[in-house]
N, C-alpha and C. Protein backbone atom coordinates (compact mmCIF):
# COMPACT_ATOMS: atom_id res chain seq x y z
N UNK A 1 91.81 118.54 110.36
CA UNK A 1 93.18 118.94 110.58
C UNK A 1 93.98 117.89 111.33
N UNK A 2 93.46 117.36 112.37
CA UNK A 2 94.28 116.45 112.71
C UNK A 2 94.64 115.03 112.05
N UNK A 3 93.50 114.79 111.29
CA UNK A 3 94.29 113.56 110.03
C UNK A 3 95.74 113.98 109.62
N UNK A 4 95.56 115.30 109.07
CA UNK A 4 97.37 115.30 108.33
C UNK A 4 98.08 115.63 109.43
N UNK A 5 98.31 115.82 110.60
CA UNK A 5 98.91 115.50 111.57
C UNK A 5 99.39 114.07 111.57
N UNK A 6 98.39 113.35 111.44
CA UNK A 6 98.21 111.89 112.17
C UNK A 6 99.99 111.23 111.23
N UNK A 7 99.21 111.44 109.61
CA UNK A 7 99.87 110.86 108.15
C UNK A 7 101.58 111.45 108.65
N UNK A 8 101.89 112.50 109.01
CA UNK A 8 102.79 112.86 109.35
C UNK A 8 103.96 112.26 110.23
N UNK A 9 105.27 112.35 109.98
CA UNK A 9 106.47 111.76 110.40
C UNK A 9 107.16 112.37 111.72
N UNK A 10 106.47 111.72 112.70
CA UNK A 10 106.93 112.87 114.35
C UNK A 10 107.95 112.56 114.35
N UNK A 11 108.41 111.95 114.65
CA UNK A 11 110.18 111.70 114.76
C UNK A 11 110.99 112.02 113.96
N UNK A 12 111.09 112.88 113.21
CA UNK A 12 111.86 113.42 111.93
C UNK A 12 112.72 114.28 112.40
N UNK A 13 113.50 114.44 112.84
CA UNK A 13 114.85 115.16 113.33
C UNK A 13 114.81 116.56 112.62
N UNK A 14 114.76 116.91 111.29
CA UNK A 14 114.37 117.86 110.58
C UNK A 14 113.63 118.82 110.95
N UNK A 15 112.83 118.21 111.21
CA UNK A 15 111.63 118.99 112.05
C UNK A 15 111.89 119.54 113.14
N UNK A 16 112.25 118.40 114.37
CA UNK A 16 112.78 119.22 115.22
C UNK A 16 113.49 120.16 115.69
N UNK A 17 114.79 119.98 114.80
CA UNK A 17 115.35 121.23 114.65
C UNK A 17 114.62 122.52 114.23
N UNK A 18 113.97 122.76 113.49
CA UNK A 18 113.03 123.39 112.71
C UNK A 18 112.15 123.97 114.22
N UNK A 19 111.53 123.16 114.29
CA UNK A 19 110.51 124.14 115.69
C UNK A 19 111.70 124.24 117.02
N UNK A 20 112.74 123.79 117.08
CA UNK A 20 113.61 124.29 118.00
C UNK A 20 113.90 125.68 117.95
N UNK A 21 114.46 125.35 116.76
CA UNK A 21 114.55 127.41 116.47
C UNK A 21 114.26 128.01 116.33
N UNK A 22 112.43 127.91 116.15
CA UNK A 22 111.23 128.76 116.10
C UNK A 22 111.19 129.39 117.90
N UNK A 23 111.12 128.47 118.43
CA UNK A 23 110.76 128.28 119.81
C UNK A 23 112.20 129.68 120.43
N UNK A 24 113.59 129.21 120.16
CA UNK A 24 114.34 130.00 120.22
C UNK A 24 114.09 131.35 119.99
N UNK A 25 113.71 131.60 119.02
CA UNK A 25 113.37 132.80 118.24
C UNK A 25 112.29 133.27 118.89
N UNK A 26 111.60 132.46 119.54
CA UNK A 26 110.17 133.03 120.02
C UNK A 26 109.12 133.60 119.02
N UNK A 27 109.45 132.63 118.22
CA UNK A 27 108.37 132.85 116.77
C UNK A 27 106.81 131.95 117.24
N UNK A 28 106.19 132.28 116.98
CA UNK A 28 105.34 130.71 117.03
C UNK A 28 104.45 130.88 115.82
N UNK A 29 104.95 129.50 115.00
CA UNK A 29 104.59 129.11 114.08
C UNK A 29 103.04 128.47 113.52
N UNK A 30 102.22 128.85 112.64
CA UNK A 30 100.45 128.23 112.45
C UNK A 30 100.49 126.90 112.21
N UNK A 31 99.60 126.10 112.77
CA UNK A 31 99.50 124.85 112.74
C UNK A 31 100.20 124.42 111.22
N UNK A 32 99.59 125.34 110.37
CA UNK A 32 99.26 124.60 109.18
C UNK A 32 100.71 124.61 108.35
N UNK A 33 101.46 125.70 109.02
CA UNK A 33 103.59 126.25 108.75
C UNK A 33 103.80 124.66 109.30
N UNK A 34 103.64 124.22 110.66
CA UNK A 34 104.64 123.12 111.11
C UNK A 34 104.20 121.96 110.47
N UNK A 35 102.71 121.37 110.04
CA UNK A 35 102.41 120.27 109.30
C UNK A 35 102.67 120.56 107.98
N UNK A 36 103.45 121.42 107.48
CA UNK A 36 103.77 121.69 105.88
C UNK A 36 105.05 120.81 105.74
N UNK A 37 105.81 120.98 107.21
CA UNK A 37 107.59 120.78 107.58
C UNK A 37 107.58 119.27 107.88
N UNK A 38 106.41 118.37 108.02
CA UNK A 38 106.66 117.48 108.75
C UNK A 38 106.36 116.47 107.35
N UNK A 39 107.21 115.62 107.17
CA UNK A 39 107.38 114.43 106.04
C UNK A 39 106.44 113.55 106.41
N UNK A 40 105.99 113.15 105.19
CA UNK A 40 104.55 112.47 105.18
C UNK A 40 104.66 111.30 104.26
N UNK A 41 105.80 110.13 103.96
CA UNK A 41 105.69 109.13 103.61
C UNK A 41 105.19 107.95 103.77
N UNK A 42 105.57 107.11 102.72
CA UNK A 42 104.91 105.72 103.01
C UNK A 42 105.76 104.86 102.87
N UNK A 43 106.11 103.86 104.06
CA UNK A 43 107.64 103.12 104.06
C UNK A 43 106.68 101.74 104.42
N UNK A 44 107.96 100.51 103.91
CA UNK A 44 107.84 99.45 104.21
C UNK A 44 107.70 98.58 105.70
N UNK A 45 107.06 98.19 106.50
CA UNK A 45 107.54 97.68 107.67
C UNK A 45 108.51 96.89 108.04
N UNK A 46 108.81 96.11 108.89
CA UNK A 46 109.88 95.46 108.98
C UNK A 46 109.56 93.96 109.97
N UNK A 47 109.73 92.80 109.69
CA UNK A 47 109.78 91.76 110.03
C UNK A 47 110.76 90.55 110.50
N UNK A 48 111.28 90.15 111.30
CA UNK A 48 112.44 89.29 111.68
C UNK A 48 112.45 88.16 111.60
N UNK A 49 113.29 87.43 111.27
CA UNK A 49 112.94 85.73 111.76
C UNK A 49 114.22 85.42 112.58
N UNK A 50 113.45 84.39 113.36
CA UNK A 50 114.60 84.19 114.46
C UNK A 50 115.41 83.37 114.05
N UNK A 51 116.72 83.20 113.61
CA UNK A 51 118.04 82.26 113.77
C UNK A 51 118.32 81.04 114.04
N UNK A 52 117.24 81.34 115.57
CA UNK A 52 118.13 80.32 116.28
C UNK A 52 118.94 80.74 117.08
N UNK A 53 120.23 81.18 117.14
CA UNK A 53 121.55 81.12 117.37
C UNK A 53 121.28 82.57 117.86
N UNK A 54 120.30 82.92 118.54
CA UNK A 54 120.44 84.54 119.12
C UNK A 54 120.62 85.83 118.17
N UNK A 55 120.19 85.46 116.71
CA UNK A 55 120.65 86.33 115.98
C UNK A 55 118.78 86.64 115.37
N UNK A 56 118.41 87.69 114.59
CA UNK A 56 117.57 87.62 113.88
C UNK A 56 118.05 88.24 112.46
N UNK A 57 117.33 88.09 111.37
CA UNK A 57 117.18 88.36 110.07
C UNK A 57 116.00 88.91 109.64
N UNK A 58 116.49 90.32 108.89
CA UNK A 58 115.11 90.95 108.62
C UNK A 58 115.04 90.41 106.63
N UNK A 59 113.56 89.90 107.11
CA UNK A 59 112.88 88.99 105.96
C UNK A 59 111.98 89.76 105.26
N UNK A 60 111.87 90.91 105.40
CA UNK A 60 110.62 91.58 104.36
C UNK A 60 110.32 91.10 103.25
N UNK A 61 111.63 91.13 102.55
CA UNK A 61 111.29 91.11 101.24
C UNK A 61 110.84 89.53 100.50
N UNK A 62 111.44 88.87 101.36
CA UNK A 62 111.46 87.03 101.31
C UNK A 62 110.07 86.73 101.85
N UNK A 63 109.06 87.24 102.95
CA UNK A 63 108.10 87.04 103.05
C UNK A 63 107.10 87.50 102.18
N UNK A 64 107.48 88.81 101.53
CA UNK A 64 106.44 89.53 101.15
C UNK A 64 105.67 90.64 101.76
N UNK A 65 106.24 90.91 102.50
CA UNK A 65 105.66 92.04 103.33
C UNK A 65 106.43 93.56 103.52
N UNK A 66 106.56 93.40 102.12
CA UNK A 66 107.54 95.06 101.53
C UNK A 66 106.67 95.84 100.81
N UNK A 67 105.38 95.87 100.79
CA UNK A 67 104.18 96.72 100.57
C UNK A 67 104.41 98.03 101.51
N UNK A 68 104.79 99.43 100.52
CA UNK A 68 104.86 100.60 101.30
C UNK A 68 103.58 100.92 101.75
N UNK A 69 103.30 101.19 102.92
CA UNK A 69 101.79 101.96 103.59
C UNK A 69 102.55 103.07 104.80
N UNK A 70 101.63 103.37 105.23
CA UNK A 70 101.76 104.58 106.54
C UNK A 70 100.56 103.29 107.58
N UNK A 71 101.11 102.58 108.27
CA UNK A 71 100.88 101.54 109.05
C UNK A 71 100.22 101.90 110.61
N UNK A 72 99.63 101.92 111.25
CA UNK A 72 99.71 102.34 112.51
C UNK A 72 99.06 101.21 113.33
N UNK A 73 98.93 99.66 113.43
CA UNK A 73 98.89 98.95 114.65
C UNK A 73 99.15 97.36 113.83
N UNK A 74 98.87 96.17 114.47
CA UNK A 74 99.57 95.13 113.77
C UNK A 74 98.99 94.26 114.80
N UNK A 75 98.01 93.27 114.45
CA UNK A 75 97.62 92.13 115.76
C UNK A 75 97.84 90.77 114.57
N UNK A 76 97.75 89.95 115.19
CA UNK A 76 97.47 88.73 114.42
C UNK A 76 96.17 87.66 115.05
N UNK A 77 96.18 86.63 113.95
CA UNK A 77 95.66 85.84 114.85
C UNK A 77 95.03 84.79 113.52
N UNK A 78 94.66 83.24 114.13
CA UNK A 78 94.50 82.26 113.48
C UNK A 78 93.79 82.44 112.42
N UNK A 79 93.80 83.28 111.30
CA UNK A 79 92.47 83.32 110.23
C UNK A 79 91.66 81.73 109.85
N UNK A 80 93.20 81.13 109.53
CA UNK A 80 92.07 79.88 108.59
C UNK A 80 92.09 78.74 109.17
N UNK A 81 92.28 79.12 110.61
CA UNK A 81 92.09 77.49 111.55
C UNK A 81 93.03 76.91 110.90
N UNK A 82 94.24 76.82 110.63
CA UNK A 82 95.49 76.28 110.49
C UNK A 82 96.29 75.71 111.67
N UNK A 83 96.58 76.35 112.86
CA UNK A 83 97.08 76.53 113.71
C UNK A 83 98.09 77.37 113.89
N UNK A 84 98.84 78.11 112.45
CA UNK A 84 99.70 79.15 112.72
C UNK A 84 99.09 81.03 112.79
N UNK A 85 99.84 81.69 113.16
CA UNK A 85 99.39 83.03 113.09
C UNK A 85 99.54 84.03 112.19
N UNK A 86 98.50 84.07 111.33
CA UNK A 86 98.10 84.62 110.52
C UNK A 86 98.40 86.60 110.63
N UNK A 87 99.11 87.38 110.02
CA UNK A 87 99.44 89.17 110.48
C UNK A 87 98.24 89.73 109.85
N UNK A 88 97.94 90.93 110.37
CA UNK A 88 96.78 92.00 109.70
C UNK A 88 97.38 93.52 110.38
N UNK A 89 97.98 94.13 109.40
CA UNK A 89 98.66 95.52 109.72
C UNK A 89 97.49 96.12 109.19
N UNK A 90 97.31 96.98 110.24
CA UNK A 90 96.33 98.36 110.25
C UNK A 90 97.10 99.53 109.23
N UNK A 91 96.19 100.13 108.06
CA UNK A 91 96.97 101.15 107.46
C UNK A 91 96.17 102.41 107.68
N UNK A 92 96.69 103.56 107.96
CA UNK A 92 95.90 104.67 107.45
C UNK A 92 95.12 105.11 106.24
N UNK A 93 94.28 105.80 106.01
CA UNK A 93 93.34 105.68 104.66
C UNK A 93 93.97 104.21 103.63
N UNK A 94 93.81 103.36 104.22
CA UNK A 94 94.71 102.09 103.08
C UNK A 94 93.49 100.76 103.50
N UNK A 95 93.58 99.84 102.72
CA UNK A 95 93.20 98.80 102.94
C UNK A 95 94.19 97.73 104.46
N UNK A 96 93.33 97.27 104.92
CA UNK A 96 94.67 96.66 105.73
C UNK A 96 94.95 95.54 105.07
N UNK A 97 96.53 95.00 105.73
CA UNK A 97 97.51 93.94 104.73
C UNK A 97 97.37 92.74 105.35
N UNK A 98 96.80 91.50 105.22
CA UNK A 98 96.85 90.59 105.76
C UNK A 98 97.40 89.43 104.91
N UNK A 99 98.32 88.82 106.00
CA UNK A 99 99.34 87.98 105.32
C UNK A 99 99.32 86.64 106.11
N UNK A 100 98.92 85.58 105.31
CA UNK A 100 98.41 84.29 105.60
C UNK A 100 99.88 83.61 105.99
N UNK A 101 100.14 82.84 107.29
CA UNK A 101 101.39 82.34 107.27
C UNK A 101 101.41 80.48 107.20
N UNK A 102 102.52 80.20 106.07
CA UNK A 102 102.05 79.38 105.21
C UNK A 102 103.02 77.82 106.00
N UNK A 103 103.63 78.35 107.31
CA UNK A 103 104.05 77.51 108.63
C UNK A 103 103.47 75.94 108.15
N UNK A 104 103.74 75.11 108.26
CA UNK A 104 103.47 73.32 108.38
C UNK A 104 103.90 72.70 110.24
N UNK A 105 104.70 73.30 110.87
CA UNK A 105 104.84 73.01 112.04
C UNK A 105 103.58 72.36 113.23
N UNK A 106 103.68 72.12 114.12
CA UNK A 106 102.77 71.78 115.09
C UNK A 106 102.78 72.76 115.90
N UNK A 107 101.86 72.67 116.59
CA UNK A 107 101.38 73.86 117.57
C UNK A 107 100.41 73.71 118.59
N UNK A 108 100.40 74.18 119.97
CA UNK A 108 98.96 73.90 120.74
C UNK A 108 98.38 75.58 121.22
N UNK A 109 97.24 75.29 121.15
CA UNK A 109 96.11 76.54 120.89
C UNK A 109 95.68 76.87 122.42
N UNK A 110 96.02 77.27 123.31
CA UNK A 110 95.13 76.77 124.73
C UNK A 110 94.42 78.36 125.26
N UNK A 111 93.03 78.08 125.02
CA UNK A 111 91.95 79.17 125.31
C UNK A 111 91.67 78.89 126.89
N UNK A 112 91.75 79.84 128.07
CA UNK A 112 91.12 79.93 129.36
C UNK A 112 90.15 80.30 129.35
N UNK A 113 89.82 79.99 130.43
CA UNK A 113 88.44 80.13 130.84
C UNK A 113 88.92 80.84 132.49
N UNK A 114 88.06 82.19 132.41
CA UNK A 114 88.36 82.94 133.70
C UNK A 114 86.99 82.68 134.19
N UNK A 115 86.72 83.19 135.62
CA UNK A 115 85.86 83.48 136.54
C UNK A 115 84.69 84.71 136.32
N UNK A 116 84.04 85.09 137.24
CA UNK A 116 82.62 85.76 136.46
C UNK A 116 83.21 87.13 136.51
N UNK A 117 84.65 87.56 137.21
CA UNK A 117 84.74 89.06 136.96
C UNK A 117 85.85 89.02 135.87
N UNK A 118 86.26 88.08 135.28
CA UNK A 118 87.27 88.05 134.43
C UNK A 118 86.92 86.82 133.65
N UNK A 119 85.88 86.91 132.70
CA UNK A 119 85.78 85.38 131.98
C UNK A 119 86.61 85.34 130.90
N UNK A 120 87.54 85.72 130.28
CA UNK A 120 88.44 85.74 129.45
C UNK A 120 89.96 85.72 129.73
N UNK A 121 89.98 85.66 131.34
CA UNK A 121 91.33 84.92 131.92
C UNK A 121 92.07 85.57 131.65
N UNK A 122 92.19 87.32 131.58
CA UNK A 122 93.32 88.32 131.32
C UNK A 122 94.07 88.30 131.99
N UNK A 123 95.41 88.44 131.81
CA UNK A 123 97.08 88.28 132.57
C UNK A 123 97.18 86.95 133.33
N UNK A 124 96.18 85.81 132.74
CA UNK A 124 96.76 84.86 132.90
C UNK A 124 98.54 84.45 132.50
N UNK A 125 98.80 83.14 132.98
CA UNK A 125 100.26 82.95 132.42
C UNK A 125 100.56 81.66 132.53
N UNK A 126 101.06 81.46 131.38
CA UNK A 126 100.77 79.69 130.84
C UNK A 126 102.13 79.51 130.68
N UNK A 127 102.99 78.20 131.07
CA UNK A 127 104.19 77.85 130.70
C UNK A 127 104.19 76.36 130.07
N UNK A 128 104.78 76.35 128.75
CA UNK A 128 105.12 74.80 128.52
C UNK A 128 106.51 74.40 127.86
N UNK A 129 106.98 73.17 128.41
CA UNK A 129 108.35 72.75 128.04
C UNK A 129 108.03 71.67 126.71
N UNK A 130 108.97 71.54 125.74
CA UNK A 130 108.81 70.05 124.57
C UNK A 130 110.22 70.10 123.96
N UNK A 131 110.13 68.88 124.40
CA UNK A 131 111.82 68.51 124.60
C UNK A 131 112.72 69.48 125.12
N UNK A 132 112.48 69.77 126.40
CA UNK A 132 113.24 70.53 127.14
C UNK A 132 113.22 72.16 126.66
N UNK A 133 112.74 72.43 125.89
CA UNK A 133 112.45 74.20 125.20
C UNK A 133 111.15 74.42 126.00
N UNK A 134 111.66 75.55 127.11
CA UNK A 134 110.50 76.52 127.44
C UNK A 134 110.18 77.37 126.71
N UNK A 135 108.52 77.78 126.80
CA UNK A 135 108.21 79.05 126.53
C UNK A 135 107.22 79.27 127.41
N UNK A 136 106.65 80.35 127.71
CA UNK A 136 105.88 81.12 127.92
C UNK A 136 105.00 82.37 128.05
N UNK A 137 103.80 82.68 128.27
CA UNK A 137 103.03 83.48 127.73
C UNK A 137 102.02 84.39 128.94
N UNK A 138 102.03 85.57 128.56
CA UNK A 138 100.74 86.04 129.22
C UNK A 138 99.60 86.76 128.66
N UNK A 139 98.47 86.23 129.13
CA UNK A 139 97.22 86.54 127.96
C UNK A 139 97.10 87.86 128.66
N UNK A 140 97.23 88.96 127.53
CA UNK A 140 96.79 90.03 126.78
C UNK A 140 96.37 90.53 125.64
N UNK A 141 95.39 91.05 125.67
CA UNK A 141 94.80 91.12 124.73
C UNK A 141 94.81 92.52 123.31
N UNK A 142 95.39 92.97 124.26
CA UNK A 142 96.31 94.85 123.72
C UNK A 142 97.16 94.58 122.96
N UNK A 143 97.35 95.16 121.73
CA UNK A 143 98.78 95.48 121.26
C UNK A 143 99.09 96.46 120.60
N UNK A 144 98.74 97.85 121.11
CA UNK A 144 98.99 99.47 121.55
C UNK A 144 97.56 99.78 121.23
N UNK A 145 98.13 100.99 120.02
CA UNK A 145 96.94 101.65 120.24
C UNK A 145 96.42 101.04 118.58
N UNK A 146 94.94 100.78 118.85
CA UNK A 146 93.69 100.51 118.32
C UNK A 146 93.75 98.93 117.15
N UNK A 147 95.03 98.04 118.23
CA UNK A 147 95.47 96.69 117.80
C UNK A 147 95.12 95.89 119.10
N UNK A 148 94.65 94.76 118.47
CA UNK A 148 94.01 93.38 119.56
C UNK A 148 94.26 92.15 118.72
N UNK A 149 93.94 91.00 119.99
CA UNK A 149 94.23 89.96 119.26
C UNK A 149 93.41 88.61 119.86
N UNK A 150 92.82 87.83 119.40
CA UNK A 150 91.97 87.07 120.17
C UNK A 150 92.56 86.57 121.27
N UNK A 151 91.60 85.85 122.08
CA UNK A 151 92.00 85.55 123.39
C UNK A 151 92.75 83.96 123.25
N UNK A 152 93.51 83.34 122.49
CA UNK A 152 93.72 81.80 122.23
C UNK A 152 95.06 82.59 122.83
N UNK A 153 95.99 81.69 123.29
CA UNK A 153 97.99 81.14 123.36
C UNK A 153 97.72 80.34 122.68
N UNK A 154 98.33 80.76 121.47
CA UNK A 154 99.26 79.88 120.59
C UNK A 154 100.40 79.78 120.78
N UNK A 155 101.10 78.49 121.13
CA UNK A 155 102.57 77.92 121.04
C UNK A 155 103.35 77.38 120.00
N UNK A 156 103.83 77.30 119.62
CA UNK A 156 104.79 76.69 118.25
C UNK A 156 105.35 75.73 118.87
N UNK A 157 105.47 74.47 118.10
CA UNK A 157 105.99 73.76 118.87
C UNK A 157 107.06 72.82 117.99
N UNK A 158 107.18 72.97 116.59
CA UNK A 158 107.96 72.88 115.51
C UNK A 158 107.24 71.29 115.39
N UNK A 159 108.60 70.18 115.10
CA UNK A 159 107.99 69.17 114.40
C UNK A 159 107.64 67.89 115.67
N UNK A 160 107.74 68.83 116.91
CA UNK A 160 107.34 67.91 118.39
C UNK A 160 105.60 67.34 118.29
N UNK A 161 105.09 66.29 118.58
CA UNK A 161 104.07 65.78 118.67
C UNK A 161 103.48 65.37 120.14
N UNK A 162 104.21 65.83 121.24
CA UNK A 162 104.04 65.72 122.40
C UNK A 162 104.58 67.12 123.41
């Protein structure tokens, strides 16, 4: 029972209204009445690219990553020793989607090394400037629920060689 819960659309306004006025009514409704009410699609995700100029652009369809699923986590990370970052979206009963990123840019990879109660250097925080563009990073390894991502900072560093 709780799978078709899971497949289900919580944020659906529809719904809410719907058990609002149950609740009003002082009805109370069987599990199986409110997961009948709750929309259970499969939508595209959504992806940005940055501008530049403070603006972003959503690229789904230009990347390729307009494959409808019911999605629930998203890590990345270097598949083919390229140096760019490679996506792997988690799907429900689905295959997951992994999408090779086909980047030519430069980049530096920098793995820590922590101490014996932390050998993987968690909430570390790394800063680097190239040609005057900061960025920086803090190693975590979470990205919600039942998404991770190896322990490397990867930086982009476009067509800089220093």
């Amino acid at each position: 029972m709780i799978e078709q819960i899971i497949l289900k659309e919580m944020s659906d306004q529809d719904f809410r209204v719907y058990l609002t006025d149950k609740i009003q009514q002082k009805k109370r409704p069987s599990f199986e009445e409110v997961s009948s009410r709750l929309a259970s699609n499969k939508l595209s995700n959504y992806i940005f690219k940055n501008n530049k100029d403070y603006t972003f652009s959503n690229v789904v369809k230009e990347w390729g990553l307009d494959k409808k699923s019911q999605s629930n986590g998203v890590a990345y990370a270097d598949l083919d020793n390229d140096g760019d970052l490679d996506l792997i979206v988690n799907n429900i009963n689905d295959i997951a989607h992994v999408y090779r990123n086909n980047s030519t840019n430069n980049f530096i990879q920098i793995q820590l090394i922590g101490g014996s109660k932390n050998k993987l250097a968690i909430g570390s925080k790394v800063s680097i400037s190239v040609n005057g563009n900061k960025q920086y990073q803090e190693l975590y390894l979470s990205r919600g629920f039942l998404s991770s991502v190896q322990n490397t900072l990867n930086f982009g560093v476009g067509i800089a060689k220093k």
